[in-house]
C-alpha atoms as a PDB file:
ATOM      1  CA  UNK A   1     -64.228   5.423 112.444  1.00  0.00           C
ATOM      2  CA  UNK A   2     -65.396   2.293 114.023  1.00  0.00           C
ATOM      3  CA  UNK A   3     -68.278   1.581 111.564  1.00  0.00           C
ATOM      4  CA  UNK A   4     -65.511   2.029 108.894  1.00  0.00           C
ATOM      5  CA  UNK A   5     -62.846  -0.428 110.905  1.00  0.00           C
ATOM      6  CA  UNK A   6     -66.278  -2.744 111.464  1.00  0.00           C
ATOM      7  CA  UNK A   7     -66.939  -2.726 107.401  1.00  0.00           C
ATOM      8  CA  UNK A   8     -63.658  -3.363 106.369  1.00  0.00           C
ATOM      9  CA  UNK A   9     -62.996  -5.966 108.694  1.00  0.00           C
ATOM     10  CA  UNK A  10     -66.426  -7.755 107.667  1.00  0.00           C
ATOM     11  CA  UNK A  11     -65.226  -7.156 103.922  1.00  0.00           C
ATOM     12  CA  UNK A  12     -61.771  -9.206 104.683  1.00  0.00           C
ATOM     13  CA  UNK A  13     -63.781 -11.549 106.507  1.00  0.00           C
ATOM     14  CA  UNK A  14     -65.867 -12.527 103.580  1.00  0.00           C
ATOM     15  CA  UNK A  15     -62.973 -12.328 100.810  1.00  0.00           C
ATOM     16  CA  UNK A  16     -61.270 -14.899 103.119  1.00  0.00           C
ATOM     17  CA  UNK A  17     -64.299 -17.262 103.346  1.00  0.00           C
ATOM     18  CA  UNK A  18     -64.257 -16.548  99.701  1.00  0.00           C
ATOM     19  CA  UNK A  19     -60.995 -17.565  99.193  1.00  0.00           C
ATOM     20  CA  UNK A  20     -61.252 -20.653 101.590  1.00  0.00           C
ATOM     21  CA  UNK A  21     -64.198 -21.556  99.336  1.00  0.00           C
ATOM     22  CA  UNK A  22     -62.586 -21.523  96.220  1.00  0.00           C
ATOM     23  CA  UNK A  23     -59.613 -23.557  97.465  1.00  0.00           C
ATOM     24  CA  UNK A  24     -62.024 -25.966  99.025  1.00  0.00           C
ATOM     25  CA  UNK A  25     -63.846 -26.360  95.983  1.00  0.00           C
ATOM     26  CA  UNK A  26     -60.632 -27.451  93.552  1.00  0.00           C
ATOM     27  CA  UNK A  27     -60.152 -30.027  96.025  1.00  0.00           C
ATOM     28  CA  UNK A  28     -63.181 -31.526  95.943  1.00  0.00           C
ATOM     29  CA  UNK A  29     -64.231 -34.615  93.658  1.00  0.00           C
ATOM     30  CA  UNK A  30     -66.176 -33.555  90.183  1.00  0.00           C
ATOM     31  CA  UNK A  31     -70.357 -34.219  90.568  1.00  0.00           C
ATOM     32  CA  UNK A  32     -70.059 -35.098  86.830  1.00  0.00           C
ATOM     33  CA  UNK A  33     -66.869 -37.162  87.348  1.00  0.00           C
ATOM     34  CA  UNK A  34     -67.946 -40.927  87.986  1.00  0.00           C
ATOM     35  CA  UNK A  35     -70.998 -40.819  85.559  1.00  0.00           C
ATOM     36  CA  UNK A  36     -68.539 -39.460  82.716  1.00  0.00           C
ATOM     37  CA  UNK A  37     -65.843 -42.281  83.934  1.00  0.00           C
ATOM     38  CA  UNK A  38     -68.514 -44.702  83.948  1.00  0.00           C
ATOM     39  CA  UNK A  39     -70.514 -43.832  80.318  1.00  0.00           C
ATOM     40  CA  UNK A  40     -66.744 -43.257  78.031  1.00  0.00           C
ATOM     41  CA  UNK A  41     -64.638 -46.351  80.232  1.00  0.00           C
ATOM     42  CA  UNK A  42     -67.121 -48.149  82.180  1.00  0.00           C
ATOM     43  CA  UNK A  43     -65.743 -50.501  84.533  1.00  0.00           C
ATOM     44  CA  UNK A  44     -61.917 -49.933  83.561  1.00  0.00           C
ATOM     45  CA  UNK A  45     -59.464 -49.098  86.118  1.00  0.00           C
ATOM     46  CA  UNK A  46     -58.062 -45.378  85.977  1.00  0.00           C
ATOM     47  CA  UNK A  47     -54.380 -44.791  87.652  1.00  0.00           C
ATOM     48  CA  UNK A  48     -55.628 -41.169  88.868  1.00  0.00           C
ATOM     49  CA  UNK A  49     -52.560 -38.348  89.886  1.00  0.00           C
ATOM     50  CA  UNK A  50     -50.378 -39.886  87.402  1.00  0.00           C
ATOM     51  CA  UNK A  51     -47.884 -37.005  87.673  1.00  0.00           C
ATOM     52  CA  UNK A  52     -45.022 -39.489  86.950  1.00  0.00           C
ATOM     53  CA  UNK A  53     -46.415 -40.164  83.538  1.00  0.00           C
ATOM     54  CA  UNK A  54     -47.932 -37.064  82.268  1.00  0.00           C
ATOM     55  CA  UNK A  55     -47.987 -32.998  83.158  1.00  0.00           C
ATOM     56  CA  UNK A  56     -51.373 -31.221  82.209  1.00  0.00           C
ATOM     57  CA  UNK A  57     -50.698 -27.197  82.163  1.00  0.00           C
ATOM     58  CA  UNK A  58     -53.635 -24.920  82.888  1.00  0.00           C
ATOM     59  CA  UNK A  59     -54.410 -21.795  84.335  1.00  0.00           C
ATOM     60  CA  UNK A  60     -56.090 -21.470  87.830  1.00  0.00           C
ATOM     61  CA  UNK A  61     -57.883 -18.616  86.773  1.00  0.00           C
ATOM     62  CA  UNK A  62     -58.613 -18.310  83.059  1.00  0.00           C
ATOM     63  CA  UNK A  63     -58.439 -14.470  81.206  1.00  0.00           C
ATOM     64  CA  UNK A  64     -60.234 -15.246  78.734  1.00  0.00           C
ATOM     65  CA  UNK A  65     -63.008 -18.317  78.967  1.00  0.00           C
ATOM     66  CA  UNK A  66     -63.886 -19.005  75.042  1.00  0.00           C
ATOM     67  CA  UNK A  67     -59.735 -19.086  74.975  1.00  0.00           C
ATOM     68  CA  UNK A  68     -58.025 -21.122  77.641  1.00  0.00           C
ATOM     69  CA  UNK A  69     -54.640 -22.530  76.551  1.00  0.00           C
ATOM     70  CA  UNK A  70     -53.455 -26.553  77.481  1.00  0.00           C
ATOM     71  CA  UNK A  71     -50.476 -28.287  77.139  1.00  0.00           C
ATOM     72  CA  UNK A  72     -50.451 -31.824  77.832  1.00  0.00           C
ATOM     73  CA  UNK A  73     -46.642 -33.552  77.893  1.00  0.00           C
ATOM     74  CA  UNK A  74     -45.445 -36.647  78.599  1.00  0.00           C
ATOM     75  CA  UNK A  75     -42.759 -37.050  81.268  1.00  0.00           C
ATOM     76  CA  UNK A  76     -41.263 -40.347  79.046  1.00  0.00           C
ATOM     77  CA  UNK A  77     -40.366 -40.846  75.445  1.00  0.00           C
ATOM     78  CA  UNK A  78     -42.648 -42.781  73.274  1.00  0.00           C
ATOM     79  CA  UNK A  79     -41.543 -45.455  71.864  1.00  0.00           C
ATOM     80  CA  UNK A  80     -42.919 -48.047  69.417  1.00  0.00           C
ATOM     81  CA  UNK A  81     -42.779 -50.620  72.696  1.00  0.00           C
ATOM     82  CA  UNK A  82     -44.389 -48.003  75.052  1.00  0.00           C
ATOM     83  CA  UNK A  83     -46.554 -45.445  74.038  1.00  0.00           C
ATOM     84  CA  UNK A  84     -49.547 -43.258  74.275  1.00  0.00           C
ATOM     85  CA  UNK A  85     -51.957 -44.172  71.734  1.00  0.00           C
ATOM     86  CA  UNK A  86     -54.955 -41.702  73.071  1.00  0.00           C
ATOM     87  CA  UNK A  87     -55.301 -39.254  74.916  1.00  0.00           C
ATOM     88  CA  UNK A  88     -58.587 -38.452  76.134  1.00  0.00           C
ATOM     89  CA  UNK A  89     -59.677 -34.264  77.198  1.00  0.00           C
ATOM     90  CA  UNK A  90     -63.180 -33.914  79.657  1.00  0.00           C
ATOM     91  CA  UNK A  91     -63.941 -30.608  80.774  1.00  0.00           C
ATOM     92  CA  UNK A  92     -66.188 -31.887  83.536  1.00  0.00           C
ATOM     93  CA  UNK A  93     -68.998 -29.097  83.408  1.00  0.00           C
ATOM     94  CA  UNK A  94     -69.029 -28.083  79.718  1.00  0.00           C
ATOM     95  CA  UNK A  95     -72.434 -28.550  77.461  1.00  0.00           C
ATOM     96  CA  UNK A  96     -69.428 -31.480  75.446  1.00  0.00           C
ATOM     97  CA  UNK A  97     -67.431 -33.071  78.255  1.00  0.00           C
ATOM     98  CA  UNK A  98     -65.554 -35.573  76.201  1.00  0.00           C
ATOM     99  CA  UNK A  99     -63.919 -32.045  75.058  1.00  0.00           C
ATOM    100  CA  UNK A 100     -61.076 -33.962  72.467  1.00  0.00           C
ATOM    101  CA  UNK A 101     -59.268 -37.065  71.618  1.00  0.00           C
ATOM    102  CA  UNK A 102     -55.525 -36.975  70.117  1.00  0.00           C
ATOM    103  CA  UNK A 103     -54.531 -40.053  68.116  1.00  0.00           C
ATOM    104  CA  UNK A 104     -50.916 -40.121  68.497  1.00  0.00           C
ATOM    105  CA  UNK A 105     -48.039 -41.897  66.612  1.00  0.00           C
ATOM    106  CA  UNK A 106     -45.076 -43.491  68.481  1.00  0.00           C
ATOM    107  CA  UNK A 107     -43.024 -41.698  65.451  1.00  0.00           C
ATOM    108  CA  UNK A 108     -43.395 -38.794  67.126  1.00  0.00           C
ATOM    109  CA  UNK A 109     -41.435 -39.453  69.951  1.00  0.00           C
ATOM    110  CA  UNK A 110     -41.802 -36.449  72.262  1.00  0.00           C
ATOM    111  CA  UNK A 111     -45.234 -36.275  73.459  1.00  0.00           C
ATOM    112  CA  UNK A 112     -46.091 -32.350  73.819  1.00  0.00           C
ATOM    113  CA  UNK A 113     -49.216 -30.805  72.656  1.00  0.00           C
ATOM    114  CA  UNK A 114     -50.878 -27.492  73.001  1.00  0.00           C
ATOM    115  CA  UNK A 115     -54.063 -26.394  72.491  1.00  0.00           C
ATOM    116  CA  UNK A 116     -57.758 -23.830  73.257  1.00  0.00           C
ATOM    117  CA  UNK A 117     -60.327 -24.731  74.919  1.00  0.00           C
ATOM    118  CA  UNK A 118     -63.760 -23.646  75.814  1.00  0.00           C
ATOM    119  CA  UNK A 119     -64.197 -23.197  79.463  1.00  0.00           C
ATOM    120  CA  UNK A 120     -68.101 -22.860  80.610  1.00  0.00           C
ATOM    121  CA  UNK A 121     -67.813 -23.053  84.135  1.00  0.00           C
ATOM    122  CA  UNK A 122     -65.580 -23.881  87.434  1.00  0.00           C
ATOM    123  CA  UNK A 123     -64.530 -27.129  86.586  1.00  0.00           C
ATOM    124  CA  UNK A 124     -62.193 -29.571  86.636  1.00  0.00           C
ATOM    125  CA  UNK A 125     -59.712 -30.384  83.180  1.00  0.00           C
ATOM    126  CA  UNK A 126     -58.852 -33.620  82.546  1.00  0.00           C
ATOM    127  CA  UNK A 127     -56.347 -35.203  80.003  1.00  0.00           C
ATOM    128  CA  UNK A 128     -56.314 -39.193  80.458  1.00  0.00           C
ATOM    129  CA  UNK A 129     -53.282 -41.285  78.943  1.00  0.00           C
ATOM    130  CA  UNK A 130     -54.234 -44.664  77.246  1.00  0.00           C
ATOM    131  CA  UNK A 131     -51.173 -46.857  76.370  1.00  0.00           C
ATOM    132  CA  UNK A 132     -51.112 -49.310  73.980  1.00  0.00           C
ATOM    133  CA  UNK A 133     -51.203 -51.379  76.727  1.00  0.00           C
ATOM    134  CA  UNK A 134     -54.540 -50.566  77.195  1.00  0.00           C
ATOM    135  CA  UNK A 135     -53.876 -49.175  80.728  1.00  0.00           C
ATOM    136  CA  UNK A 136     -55.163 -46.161  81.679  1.00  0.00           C
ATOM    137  CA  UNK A 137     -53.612 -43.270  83.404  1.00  0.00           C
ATOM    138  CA  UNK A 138     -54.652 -39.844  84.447  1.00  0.00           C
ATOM    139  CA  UNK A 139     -53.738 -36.110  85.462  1.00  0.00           C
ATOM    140  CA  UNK A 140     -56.139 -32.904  86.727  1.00  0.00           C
ATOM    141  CA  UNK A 141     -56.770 -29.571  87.329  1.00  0.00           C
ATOM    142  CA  UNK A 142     -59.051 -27.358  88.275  1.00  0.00           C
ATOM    143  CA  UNK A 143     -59.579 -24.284  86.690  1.00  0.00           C
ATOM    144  CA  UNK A 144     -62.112 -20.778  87.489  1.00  0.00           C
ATOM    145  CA  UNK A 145     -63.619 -20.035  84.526  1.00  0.00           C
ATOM    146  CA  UNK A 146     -66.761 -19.058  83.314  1.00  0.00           C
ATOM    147  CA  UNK A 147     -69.043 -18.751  79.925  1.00  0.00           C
ATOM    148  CA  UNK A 148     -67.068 -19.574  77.457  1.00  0.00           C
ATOM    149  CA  UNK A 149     -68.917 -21.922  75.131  1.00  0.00           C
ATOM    150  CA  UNK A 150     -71.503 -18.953  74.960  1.00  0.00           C
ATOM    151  CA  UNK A 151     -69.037 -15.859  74.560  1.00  0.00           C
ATOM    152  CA  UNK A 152     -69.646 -14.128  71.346  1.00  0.00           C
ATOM    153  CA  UNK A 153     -67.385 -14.900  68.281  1.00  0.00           C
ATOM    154  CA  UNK A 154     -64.180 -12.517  68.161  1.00  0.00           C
ATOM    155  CA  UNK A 155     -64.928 -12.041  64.288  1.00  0.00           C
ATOM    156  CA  UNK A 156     -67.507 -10.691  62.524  1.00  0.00           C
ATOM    157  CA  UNK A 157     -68.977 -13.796  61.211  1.00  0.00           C
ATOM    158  CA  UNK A 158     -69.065 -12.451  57.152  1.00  0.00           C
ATOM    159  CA  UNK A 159     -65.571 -12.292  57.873  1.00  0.00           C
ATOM    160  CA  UNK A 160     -64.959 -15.919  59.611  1.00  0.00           C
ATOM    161  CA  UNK A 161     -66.928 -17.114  56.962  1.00  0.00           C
ATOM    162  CA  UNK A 162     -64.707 -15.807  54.214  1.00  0.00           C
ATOM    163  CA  UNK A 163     -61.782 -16.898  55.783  1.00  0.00           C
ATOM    164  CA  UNK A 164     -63.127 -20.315  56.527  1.00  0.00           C
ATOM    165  CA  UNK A 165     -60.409 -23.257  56.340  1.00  0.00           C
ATOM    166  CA  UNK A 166     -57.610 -20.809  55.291  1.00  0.00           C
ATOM    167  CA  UNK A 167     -54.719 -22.899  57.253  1.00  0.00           C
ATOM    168  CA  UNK A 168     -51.073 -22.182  58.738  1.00  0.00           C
ATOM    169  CA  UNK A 169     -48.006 -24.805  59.524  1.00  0.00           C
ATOM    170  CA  UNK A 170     -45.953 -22.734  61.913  1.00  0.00           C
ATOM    171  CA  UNK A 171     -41.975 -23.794  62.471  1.00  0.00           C
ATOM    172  CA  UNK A 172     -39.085 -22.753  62.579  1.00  0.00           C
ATOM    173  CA  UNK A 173     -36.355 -24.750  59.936  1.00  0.00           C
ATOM    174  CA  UNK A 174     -36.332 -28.271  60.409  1.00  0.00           C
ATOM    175  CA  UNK A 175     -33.219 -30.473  61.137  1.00  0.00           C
ATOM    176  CA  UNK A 176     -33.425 -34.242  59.262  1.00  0.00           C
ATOM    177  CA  UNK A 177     -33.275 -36.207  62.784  1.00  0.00           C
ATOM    178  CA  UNK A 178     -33.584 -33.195  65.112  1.00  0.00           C
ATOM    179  CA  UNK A 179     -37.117 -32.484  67.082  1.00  0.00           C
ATOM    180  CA  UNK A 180     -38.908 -29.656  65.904  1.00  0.00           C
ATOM    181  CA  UNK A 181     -42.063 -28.276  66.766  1.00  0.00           C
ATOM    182  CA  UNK A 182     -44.900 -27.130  64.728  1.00  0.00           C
ATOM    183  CA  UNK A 183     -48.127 -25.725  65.195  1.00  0.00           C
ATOM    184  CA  UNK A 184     -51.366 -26.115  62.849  1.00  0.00           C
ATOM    185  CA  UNK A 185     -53.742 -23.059  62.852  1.00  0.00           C
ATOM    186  CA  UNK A 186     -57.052 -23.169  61.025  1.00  0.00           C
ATOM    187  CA  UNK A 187     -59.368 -20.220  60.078  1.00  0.00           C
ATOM    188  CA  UNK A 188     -63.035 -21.215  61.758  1.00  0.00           C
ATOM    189  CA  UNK A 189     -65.517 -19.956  63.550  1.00  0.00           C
ATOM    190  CA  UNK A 190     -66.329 -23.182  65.793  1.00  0.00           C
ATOM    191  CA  UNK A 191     -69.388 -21.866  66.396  1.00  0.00           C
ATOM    192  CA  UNK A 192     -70.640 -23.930  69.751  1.00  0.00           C
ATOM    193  CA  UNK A 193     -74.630 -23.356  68.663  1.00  0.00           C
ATOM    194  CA  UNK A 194     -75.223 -21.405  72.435  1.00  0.00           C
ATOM    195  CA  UNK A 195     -73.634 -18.137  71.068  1.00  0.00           C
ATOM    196  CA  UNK A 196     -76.020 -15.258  70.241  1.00  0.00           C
ATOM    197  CA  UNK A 197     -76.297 -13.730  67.485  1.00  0.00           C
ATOM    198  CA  UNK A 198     -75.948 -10.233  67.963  1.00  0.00           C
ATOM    199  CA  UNK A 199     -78.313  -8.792  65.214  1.00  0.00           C
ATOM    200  CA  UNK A 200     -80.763 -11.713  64.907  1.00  0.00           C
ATOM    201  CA  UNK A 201     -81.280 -12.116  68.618  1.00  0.00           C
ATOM    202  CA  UNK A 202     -81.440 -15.975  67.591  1.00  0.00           C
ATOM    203  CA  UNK A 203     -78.631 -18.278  68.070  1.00  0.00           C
ATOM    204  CA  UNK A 204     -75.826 -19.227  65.688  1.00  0.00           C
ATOM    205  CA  UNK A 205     -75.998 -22.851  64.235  1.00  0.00           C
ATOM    206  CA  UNK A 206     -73.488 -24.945  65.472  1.00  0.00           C
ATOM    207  CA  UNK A 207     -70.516 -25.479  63.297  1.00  0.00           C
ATOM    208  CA  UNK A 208     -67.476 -26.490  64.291  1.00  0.00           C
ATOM    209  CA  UNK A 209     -64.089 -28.548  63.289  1.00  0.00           C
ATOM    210  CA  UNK A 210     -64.651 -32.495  64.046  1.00  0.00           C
ATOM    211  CA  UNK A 211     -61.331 -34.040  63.044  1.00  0.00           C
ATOM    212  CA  UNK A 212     -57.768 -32.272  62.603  1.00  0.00           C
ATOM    213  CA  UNK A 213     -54.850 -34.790  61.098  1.00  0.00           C
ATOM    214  CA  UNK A 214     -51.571 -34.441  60.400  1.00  0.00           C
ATOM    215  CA  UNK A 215     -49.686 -36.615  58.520  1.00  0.00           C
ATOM    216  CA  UNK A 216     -45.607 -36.606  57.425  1.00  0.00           C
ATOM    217  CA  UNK A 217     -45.147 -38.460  53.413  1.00  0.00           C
ATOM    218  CA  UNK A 218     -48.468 -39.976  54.671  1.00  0.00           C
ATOM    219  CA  UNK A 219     -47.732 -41.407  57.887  1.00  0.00           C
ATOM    220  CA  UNK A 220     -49.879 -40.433  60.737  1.00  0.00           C
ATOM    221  CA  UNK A 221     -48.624 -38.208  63.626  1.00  0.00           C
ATOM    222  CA  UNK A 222     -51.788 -37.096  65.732  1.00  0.00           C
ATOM    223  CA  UNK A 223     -55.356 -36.581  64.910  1.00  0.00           C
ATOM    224  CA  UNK A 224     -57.847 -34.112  67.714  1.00  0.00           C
ATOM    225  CA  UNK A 225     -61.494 -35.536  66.920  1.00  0.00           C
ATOM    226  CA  UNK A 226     -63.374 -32.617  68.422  1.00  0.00           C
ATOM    227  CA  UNK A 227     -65.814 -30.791  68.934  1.00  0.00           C
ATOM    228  CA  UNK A 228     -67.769 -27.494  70.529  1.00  0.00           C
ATOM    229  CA  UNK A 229     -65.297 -27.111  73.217  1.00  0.00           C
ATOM    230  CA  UNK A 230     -62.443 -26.045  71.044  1.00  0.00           C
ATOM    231  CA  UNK A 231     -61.447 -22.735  70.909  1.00  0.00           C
ATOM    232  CA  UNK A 232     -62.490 -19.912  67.718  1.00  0.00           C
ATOM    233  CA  UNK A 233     -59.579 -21.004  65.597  1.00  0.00           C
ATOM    234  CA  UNK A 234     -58.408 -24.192  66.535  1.00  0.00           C
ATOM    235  CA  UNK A 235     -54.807 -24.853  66.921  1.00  0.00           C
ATOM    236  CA  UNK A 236     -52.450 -27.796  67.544  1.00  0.00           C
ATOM    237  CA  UNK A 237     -49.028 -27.281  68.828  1.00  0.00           C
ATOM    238  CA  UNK A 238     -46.653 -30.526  69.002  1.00  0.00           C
ATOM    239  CA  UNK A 239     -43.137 -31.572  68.145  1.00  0.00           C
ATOM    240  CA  UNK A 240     -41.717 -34.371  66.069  1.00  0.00           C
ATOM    241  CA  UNK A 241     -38.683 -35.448  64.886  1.00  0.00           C
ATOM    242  CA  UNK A 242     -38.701 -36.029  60.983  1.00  0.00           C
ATOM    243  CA  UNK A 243     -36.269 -38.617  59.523  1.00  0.00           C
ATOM    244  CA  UNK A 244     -36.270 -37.478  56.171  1.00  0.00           C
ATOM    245  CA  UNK A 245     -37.528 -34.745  54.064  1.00  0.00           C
ATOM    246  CA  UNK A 246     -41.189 -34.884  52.741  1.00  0.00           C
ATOM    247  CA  UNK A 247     -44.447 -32.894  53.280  1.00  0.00           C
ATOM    248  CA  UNK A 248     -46.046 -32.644  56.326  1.00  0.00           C
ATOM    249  CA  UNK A 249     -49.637 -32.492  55.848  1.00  0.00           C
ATOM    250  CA  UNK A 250     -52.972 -31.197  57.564  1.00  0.00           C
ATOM    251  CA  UNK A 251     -55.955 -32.140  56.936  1.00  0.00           C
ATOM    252  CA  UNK A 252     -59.182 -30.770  58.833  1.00  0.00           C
ATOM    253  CA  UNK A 253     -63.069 -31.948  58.312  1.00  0.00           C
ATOM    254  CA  UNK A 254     -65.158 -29.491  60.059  1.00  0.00           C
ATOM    255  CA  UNK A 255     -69.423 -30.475  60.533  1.00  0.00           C
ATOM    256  CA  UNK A 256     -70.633 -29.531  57.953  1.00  0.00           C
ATOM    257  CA  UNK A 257     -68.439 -31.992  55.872  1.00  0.00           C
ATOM    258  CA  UNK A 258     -66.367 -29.367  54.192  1.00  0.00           C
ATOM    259  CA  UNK A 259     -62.787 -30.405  54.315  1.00  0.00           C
ATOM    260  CA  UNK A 260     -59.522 -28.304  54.196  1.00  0.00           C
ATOM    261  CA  UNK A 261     -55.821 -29.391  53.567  1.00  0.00           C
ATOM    262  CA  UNK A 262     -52.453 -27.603  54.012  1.00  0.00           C
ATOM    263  CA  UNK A 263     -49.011 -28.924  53.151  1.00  0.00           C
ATOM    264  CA  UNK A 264     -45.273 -27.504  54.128  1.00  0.00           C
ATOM    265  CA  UNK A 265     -42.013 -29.110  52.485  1.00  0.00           C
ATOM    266  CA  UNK A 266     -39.528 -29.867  54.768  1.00  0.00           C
END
């Protein structure tokens, strides 16, 4: 009986070092941090916890690392006078830190955005707000999870490959003047180049979705330039508020230079 009480209590004892460990660790500063700040915005000042200007959503603890889910939102309006014109994505420890950059058009008013990511190890997310100001504004978390830039594909690849740049626009009905969201699916592999291939033994090339646009009778609204660190599938979820009818448009140029577009009437 004692050795038991004397086992569990040193198996509680560890989980809580464990535990104290983890915690410990989200607090502390990224290794990678200052040389990524210093090689994408050199000497340019960064407002950091910029909770008042921007809300990043992300798990603590991932289920699934090749599919982690984002949503970046903006406390404020945009407006043509004050906007966000980029907004920059680092996933401190992946293989691709400088994980995505949206574009984004004041006409869209309501900054929200969703989106996958690849998540290869403990590490801290970042989405940083440029104005068109210029000024520079940031937001963080930390999030536990592990291999997911080399997780295996969830499709047979024959079958990803014949379902390459198939596309969906997602939404409900939209209302001339009311916000509406939409989402933008595409059909691809976004094969990272450190997955295995299962039969081969040898690794799959890399090919992967660069640039995603969307566009409403031809006006920009946001554009992802991107690259291993987006999800199997990539997706874009975001609201607008259309002023008229039209055609919203997507338009997605993967690596390899093959290009894909996808209209809806609204």
């Amino acid at each position: 009986m004692h050795t038991f009480r004397y086992v569990l209590t040193t198996v509680i004892f560890s989980l809580a070092l464990l535990s104290t460990a983890n915690a410990e660790q989200a607090n502390e500063p990224s290794e990678m941090w200052p040389s990524l700040k210093q090689a994408y915005f050199n000497d340019r000042h960064i407002r950091e916890q910029a909770d008042d200007l921007l809300e990043l959503e992300a798990p603590k603890r991932a289920e699934d690392a090749a599919i982690v889910p984002l949503r970046i939102y903006a406390k404020h309006a945009q407006t043509t006078a004050h906007y966000i014109q980029n907004l920059h994505i680092f996933i401190d420890n992946n293989p691709m830190p400088y994980s995505a950059n949206f574009t984004l058009s004041p006409t869209m008013q309501q900054l929200d955005i969703a989106t996958r990511v690849r998540v290869d190890s403990y590490t801290h997310i970042r989405a940083i707000a440029e104005m068109n100001d210029g000024s520079l504004h940031m937001v963080s978390r930390f999030v536990k999870a592990s291999g997911g830039c080399s997780a295996p594909a969830g499709k047979d690849q024959a079958a990803a490959i014949a379902r390459l740049g198939k596309m969906q626009i997602r939404m409900r009905k939209a209302e001339i003047g009311q916000t509406t969201q939409a989402q933008i699916i595409v059909s691809h592999s976004n094969n990272s180049g450190l997955q295995m291939d299962l039969k081969t033994r040898g690794y799959i090339p890399a090919h992967y979705v660069k640039t995603m646009q969307v566009m409403f009778n031809e006006t920009p609204l946001i554009k992802l330039d991107a690259g291993i660190s987006i999800s199997e599938d990539p997706s874009i979820r975001f609201r607008f508020t259309p002023q008229e009818t039209g055609v919203l448009t997507a338009k997605v140029v993967d690596s390899k230079g093959e290009i894909f577009i996808h209209e809806k009437e609204i």
